[in-house]
N, C-alpha and C. Protein backbone atom coordinates (compact mmCIF):
# COMPACT_ATOMS: atom_id res chain seq x y z
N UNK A 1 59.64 32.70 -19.21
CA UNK A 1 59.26 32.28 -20.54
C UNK A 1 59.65 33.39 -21.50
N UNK A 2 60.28 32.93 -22.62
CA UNK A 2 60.91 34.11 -24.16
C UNK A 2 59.27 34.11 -24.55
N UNK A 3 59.52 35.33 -25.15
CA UNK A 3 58.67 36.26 -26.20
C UNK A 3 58.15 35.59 -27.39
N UNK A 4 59.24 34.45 -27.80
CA UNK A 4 58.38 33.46 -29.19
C UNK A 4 57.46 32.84 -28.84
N UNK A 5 58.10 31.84 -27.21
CA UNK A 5 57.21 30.82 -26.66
C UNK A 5 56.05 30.91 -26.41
N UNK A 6 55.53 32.61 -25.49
CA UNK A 6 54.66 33.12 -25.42
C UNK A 6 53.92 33.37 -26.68
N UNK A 7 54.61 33.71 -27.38
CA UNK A 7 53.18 33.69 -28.82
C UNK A 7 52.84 32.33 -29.44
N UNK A 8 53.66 31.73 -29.31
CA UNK A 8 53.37 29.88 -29.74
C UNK A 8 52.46 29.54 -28.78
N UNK A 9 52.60 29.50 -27.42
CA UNK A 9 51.34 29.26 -26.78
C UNK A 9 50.11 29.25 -26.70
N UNK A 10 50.62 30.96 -27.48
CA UNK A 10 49.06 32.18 -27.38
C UNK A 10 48.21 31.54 -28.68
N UNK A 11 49.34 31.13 -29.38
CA UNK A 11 48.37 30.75 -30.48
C UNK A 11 47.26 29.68 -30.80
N UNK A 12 48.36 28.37 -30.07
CA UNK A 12 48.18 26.85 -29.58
C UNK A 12 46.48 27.20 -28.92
N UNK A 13 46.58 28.37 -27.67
CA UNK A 13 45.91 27.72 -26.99
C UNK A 13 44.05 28.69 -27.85
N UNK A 14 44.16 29.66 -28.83
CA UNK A 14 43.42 30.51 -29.94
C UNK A 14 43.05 28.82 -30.39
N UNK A 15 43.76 28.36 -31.41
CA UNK A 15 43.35 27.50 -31.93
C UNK A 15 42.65 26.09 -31.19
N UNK A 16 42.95 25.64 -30.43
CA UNK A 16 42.44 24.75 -29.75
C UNK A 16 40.81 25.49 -28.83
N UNK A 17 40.56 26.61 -28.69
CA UNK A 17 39.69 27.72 -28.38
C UNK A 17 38.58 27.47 -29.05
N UNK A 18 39.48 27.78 -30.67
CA UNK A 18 38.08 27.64 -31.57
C UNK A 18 38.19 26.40 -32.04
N UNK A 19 38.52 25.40 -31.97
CA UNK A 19 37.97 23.86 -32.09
C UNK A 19 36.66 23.47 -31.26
N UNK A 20 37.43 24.31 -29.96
CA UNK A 20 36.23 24.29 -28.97
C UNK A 20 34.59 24.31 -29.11
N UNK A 21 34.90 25.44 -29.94
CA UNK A 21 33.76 26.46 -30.00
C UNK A 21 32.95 26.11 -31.33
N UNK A 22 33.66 25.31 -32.00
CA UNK A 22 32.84 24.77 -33.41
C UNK A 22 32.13 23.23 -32.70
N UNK A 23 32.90 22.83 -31.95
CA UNK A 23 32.25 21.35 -31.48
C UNK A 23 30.95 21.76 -30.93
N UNK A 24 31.02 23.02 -29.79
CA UNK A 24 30.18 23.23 -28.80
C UNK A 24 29.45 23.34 -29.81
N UNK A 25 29.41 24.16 -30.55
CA UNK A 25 28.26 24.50 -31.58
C UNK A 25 27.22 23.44 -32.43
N UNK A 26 28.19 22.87 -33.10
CA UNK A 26 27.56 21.39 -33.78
C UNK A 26 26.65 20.34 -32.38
N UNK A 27 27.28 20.84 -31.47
CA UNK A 27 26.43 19.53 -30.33
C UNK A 27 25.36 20.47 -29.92
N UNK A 28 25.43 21.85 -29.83
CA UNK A 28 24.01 22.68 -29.70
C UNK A 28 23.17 22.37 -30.42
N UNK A 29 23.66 22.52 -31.98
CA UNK A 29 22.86 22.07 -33.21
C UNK A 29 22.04 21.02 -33.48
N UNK A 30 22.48 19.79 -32.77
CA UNK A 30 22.13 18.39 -32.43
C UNK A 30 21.04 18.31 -31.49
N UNK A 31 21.22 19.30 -30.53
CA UNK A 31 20.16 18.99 -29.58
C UNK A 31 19.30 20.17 -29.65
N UNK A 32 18.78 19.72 -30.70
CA UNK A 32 17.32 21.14 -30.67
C UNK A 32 15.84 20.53 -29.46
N UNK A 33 15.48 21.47 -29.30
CA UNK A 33 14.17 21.17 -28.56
C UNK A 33 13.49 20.29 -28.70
N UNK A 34 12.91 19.35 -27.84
CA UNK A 34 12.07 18.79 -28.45
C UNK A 34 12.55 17.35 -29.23
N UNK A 35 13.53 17.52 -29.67
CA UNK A 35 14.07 16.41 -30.58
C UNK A 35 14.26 14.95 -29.60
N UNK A 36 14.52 15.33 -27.96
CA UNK A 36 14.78 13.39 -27.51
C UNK A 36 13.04 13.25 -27.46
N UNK A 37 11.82 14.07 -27.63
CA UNK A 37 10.66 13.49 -27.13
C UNK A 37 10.05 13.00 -28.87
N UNK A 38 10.81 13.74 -29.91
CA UNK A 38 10.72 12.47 -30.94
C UNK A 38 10.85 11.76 -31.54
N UNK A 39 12.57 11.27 -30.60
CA UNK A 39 12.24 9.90 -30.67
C UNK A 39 11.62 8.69 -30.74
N UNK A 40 12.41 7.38 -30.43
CA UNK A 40 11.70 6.22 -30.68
C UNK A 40 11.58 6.32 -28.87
N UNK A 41 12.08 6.46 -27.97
CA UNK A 41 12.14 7.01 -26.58
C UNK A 41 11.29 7.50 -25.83
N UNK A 42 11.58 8.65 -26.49
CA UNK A 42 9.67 9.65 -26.29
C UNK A 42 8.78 8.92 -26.55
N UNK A 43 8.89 8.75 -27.83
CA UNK A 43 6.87 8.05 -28.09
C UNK A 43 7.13 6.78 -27.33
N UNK A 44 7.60 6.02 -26.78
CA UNK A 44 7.60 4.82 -26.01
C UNK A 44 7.06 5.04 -24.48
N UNK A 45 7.63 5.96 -23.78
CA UNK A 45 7.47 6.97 -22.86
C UNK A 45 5.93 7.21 -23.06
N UNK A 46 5.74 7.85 -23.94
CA UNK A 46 4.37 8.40 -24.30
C UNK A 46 3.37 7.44 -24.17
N UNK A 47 3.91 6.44 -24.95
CA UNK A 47 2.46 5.53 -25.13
C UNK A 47 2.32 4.40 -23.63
N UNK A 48 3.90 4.21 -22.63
CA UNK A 48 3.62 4.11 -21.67
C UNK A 48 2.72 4.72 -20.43
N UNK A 49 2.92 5.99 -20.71
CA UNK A 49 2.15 6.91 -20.06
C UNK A 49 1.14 6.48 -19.99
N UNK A 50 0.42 6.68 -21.27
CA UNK A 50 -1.01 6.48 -21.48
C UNK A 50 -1.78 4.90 -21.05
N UNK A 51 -0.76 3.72 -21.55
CA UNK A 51 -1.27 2.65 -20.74
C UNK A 51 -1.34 3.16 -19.19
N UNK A 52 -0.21 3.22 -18.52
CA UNK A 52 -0.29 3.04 -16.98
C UNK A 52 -1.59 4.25 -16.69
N UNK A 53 -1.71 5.44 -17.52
CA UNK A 53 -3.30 5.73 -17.08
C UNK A 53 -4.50 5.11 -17.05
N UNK A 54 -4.28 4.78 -18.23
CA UNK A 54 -5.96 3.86 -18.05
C UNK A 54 -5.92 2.43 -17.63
N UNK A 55 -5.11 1.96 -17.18
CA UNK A 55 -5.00 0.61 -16.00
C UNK A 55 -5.47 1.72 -14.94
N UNK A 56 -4.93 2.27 -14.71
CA UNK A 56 -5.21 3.11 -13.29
C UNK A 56 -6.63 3.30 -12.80
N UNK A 57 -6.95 4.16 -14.06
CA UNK A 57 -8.41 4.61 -14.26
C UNK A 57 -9.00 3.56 -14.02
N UNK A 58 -9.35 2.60 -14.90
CA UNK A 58 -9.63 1.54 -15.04
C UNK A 58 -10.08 0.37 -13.39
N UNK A 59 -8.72 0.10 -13.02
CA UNK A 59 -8.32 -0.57 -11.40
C UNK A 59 -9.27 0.58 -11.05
N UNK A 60 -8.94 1.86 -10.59
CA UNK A 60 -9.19 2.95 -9.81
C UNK A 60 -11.27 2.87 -9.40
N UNK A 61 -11.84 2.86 -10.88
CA UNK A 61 -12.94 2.59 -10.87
C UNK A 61 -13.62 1.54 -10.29
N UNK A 62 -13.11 0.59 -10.48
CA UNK A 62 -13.72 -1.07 -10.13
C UNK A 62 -13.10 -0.86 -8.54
N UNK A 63 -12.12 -0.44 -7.73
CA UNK A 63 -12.16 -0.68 -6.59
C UNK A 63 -12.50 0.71 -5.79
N UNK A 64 -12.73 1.82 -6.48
CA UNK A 64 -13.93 2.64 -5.77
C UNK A 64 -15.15 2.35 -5.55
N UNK A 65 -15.85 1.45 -6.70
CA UNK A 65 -17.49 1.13 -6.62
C UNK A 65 -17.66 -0.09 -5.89
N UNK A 66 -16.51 -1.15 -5.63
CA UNK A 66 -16.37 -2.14 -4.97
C UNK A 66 -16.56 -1.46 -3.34
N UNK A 67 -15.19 -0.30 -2.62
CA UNK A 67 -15.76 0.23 -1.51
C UNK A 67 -16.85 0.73 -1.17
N UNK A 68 -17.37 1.80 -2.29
CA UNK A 68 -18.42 2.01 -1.68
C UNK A 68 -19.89 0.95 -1.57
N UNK A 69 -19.69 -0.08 -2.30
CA UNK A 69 -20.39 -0.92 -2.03
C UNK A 69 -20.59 -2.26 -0.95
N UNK A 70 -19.24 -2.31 -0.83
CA UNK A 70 -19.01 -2.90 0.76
C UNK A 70 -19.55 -1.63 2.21
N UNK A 71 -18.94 -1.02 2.02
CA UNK A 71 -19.45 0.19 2.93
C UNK A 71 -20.89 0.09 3.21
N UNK A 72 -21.78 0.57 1.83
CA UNK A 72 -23.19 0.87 1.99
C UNK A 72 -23.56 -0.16 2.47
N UNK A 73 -23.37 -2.00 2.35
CA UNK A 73 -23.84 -2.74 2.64
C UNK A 73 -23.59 -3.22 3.94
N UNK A 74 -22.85 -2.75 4.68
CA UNK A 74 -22.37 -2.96 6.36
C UNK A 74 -23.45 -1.95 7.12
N UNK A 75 -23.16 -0.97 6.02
CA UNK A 75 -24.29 0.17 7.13
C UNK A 75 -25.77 -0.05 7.24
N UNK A 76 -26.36 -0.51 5.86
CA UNK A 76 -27.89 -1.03 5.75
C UNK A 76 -28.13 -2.26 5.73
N UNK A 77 -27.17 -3.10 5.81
CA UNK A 77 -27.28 -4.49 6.33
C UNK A 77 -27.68 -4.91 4.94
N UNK A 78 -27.14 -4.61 3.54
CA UNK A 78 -28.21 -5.70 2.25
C UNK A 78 -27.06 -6.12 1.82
N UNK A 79 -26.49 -7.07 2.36
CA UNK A 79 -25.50 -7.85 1.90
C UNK A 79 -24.77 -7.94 0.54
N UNK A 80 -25.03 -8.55 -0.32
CA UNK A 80 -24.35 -8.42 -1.71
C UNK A 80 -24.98 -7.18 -2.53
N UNK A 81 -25.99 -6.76 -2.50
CA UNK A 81 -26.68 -6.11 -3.25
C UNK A 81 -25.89 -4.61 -3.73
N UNK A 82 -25.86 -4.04 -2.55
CA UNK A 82 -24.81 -2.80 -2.65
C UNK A 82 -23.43 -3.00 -3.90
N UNK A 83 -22.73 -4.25 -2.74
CA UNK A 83 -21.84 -4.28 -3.48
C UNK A 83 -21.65 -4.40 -5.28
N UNK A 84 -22.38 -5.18 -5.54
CA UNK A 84 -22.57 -5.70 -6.69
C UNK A 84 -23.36 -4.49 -8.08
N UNK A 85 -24.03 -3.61 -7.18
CA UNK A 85 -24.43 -2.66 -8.20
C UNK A 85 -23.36 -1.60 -8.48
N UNK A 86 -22.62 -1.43 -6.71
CA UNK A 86 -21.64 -0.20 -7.18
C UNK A 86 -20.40 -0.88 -7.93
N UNK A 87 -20.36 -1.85 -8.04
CA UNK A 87 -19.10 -2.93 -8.31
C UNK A 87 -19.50 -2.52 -10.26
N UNK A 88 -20.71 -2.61 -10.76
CA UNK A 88 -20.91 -2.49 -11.95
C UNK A 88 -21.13 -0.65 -12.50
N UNK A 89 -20.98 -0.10 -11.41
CA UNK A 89 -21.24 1.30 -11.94
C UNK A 89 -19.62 1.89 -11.91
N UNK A 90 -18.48 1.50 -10.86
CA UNK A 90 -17.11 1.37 -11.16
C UNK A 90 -16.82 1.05 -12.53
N UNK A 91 -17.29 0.03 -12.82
CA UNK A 91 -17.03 -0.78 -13.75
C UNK A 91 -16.97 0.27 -15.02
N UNK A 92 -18.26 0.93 -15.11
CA UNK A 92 -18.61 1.38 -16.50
C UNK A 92 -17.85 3.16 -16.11
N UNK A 93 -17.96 3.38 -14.57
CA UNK A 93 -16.97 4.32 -14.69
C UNK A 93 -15.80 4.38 -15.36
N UNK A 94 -15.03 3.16 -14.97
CA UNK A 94 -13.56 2.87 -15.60
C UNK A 94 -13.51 2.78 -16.88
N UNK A 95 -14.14 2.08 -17.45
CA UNK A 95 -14.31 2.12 -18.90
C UNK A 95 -14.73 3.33 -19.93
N UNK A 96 -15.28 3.97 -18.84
CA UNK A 96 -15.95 5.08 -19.92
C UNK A 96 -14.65 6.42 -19.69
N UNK A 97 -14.13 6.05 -18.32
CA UNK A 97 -12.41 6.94 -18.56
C UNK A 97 -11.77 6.58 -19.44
N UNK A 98 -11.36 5.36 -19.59
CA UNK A 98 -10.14 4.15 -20.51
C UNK A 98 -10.81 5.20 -22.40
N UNK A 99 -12.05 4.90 -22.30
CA UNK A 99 -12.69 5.35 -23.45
C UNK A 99 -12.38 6.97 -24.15
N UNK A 100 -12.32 7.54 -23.21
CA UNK A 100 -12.32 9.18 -23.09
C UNK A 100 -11.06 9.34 -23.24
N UNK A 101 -9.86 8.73 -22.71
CA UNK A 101 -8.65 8.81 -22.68
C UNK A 101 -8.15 8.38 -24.11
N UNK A 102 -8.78 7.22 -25.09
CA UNK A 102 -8.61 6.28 -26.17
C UNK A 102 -8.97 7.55 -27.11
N UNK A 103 -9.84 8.28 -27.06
CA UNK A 103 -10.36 9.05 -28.50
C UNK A 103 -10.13 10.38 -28.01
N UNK A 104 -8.96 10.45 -27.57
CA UNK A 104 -8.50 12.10 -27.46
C UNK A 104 -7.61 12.18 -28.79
N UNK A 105 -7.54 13.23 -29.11
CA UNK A 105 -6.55 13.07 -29.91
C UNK A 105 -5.30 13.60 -30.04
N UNK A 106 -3.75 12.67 -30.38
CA UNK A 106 -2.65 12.75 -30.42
C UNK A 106 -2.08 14.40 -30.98
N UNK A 107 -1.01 14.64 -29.71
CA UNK A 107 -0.51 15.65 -30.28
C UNK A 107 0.39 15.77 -31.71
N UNK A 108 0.72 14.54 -31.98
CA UNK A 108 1.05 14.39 -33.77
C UNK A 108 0.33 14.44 -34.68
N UNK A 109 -1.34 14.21 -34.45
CA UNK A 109 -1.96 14.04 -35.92
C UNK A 109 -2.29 14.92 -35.87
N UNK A 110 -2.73 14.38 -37.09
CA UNK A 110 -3.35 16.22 -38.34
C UNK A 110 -4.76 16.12 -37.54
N UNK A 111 -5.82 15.29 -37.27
CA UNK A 111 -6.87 15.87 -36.10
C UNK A 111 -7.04 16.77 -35.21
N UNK A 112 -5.60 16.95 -34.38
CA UNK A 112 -5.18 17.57 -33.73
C UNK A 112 -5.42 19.06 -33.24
N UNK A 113 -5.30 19.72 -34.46
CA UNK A 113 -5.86 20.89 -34.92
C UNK A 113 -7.24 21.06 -34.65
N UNK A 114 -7.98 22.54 -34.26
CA UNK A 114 -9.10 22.79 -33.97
C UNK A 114 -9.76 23.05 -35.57
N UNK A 115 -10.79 22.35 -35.19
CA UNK A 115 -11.90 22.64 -36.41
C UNK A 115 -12.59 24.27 -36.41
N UNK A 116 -12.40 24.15 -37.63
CA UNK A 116 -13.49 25.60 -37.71
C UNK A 116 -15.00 26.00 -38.24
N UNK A 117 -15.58 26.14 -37.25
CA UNK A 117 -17.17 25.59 -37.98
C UNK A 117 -17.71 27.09 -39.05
């Protein structure tokens, strides 16, 4: 290779370098922290989250107080009775999670923030 070609190259491949390096930059710029979770994505994500918890909670409660109420009632022989009380104390378990989970408050609002007494 001549001595021009080599600097035409050298130059070609400088400039195409820093094309590079301005794109890379602008697409760094684009993706700041934080930015895909606030999206329309994220908060969708988010507020999925939070349903599939408190179904969980929710299910989770009513068929813990349901076992242990089948259980207690095989072992002491009182047929529905067991079941039916722990079946309602699940119950208000689950709900009172679903509840606790409902009035937390969002890492977006202005609530959010600690009070100062």
């Amino acid at each position: 290779m001549s001595e021009p070609d080599k600097n035409a190259s050298d130059s070609e491949l400088r400039a195409r370098l820093g094309s590079l390096k301005t794109a890379l930059e602008r697409a760094e710029e684009s993706e700041k922290p934080g930015a895909s979770a606030a999206g329309p994505d994220g908060a969708l994500a988010g507020a999925m989250s939070s349903g599939f918890r408190a179904a969980t909670d929710l299910a989770g409660g009513i068929i813990a107080g349901a076992l242990i109420g089948v259980l207690g009632d095989r072992w002491l022989g009182t047929s529905p009775f067991l079941l039916i009380a722990f079946l309602v104390i699940g119950a208000i378990a689950g709900f009172r999670s679903v509840y606790r989970l409902g009035s937390r408050p969002t890492s977006g609002s202005k609530d959010s923030a600690p009070k100062e007494k």
